[in-house]
C-alpha atoms as a PDB file:
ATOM      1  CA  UNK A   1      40.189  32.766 -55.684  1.00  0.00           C
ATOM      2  CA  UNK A   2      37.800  33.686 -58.454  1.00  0.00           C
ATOM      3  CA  UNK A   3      36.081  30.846 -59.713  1.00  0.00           C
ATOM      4  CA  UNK A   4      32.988  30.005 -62.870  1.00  0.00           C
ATOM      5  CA  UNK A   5      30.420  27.526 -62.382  1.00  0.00           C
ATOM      6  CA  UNK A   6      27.858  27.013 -65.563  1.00  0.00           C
ATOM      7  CA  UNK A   7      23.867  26.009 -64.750  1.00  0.00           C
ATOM      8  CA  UNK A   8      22.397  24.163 -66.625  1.00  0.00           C
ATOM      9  CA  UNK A   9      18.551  23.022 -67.007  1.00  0.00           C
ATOM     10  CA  UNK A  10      18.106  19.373 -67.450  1.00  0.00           C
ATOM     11  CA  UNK A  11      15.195  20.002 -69.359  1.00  0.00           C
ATOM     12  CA  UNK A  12      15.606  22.619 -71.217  1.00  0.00           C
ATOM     13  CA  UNK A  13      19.249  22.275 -71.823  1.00  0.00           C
ATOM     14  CA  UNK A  14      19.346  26.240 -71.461  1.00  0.00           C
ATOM     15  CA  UNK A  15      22.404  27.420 -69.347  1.00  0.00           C
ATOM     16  CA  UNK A  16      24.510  30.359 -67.997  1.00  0.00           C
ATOM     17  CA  UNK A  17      28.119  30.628 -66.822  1.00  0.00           C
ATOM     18  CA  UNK A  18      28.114  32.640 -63.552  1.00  0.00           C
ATOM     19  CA  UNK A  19      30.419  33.555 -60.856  1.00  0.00           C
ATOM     20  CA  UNK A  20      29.649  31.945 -57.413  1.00  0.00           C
ATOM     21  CA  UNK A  21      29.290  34.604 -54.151  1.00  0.00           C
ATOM     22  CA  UNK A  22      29.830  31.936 -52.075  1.00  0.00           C
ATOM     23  CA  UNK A  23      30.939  28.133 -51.958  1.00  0.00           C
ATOM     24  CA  UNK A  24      30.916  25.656 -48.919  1.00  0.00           C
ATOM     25  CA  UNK A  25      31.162  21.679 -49.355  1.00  0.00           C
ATOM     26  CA  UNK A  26      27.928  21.613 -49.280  1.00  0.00           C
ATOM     27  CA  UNK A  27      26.606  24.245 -52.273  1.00  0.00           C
ATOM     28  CA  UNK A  28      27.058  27.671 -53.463  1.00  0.00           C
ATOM     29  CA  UNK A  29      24.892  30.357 -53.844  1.00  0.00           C
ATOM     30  CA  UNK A  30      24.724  33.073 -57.352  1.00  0.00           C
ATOM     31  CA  UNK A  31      23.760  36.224 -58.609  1.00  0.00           C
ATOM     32  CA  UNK A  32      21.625  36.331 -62.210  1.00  0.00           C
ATOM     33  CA  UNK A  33      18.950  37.689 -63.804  1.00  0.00           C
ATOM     34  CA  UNK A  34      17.424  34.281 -64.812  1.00  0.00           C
ATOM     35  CA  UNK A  35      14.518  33.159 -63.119  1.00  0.00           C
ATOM     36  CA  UNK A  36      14.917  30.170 -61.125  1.00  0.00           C
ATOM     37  CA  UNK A  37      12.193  28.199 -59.201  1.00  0.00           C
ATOM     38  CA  UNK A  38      12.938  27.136 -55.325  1.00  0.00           C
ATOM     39  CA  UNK A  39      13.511  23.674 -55.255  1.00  0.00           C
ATOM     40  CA  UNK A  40      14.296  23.204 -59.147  1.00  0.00           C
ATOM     41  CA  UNK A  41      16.959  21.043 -60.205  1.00  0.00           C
ATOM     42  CA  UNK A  42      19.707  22.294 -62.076  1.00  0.00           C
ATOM     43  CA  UNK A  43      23.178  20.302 -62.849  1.00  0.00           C
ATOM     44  CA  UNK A  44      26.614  22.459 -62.582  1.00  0.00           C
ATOM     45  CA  UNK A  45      29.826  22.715 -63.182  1.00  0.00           C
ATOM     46  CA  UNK A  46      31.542  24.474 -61.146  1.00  0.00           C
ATOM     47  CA  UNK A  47      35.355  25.709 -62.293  1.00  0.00           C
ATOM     48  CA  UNK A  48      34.201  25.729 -65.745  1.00  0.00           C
ATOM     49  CA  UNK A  49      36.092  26.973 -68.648  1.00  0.00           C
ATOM     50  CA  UNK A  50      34.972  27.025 -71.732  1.00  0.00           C
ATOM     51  CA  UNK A  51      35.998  24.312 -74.247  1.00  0.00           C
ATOM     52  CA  UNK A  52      37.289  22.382 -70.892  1.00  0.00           C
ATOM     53  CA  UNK A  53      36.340  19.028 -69.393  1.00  0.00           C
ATOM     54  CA  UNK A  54      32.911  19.388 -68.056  1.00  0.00           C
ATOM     55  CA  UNK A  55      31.805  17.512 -64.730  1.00  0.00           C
ATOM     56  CA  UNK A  56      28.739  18.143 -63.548  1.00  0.00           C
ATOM     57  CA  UNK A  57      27.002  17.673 -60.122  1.00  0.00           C
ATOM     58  CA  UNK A  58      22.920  17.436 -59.468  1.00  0.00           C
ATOM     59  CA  UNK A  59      21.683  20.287 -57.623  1.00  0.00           C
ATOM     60  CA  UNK A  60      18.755  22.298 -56.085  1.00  0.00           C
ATOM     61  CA  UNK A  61      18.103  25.461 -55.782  1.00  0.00           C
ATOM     62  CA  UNK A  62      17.577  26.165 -51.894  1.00  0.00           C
ATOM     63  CA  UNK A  63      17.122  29.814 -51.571  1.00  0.00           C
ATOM     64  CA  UNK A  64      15.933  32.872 -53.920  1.00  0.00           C
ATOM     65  CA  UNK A  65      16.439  36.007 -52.489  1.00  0.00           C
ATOM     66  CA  UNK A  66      14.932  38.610 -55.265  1.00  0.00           C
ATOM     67  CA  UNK A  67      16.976  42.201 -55.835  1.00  0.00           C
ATOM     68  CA  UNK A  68      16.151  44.402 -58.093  1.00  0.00           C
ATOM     69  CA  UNK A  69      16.320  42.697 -61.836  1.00  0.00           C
ATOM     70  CA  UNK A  70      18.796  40.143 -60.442  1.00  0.00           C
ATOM     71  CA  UNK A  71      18.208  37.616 -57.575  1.00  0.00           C
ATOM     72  CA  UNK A  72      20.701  35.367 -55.544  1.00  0.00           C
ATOM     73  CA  UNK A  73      19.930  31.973 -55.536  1.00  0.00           C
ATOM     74  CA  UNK A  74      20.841  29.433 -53.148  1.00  0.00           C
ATOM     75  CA  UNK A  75      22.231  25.903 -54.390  1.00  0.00           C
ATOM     76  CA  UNK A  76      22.787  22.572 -52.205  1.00  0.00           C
ATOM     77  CA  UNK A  77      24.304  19.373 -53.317  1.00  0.00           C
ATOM     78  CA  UNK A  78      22.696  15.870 -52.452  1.00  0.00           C
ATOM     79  CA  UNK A  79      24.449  14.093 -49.240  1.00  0.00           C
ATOM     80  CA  UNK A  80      26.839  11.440 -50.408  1.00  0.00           C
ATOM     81  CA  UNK A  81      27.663  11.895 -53.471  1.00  0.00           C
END
């Protein structure tokens, strides 16, 4: 099942609706040409649809594997929540 999840920068507020690769209780991971810093903090929303109800979850980026003009990031939630 095709899914959305939207990042967004806490900071910034700047943000980007992509399709996961790959979910897991634990995190996801995502193609995009967006820089994103290992270890930054992003919040998501994952099965987003615009003009929906928007819950968002804290997250970090674990892992940036660089391709090309695109790279595949790497995201973990915190334990417990």
């Amino acid at each position: 099942m095709k899914t959305t999840a939207r990042i967004r920068r806490p900071v910034t507020e700047e943000a980007e609706v992509v399709v996961p690769v790959n979910v897991s209780r634990g995190g996801f991971s995502f193609e995009s040409r967006l820089p994103y810093r290992l270890h930054e903090i992003i919040y998501v929303a994952l099965h987003y649809h615009e003009g929906g109800a928007v819950l968002e979850r804290l997250a970090r980026i674990v892992r940036v594997s660089r391709s090309g003009d695109k790279s595949e990031y790497g995201v973990a939630f915190p334990a417990g929540r």
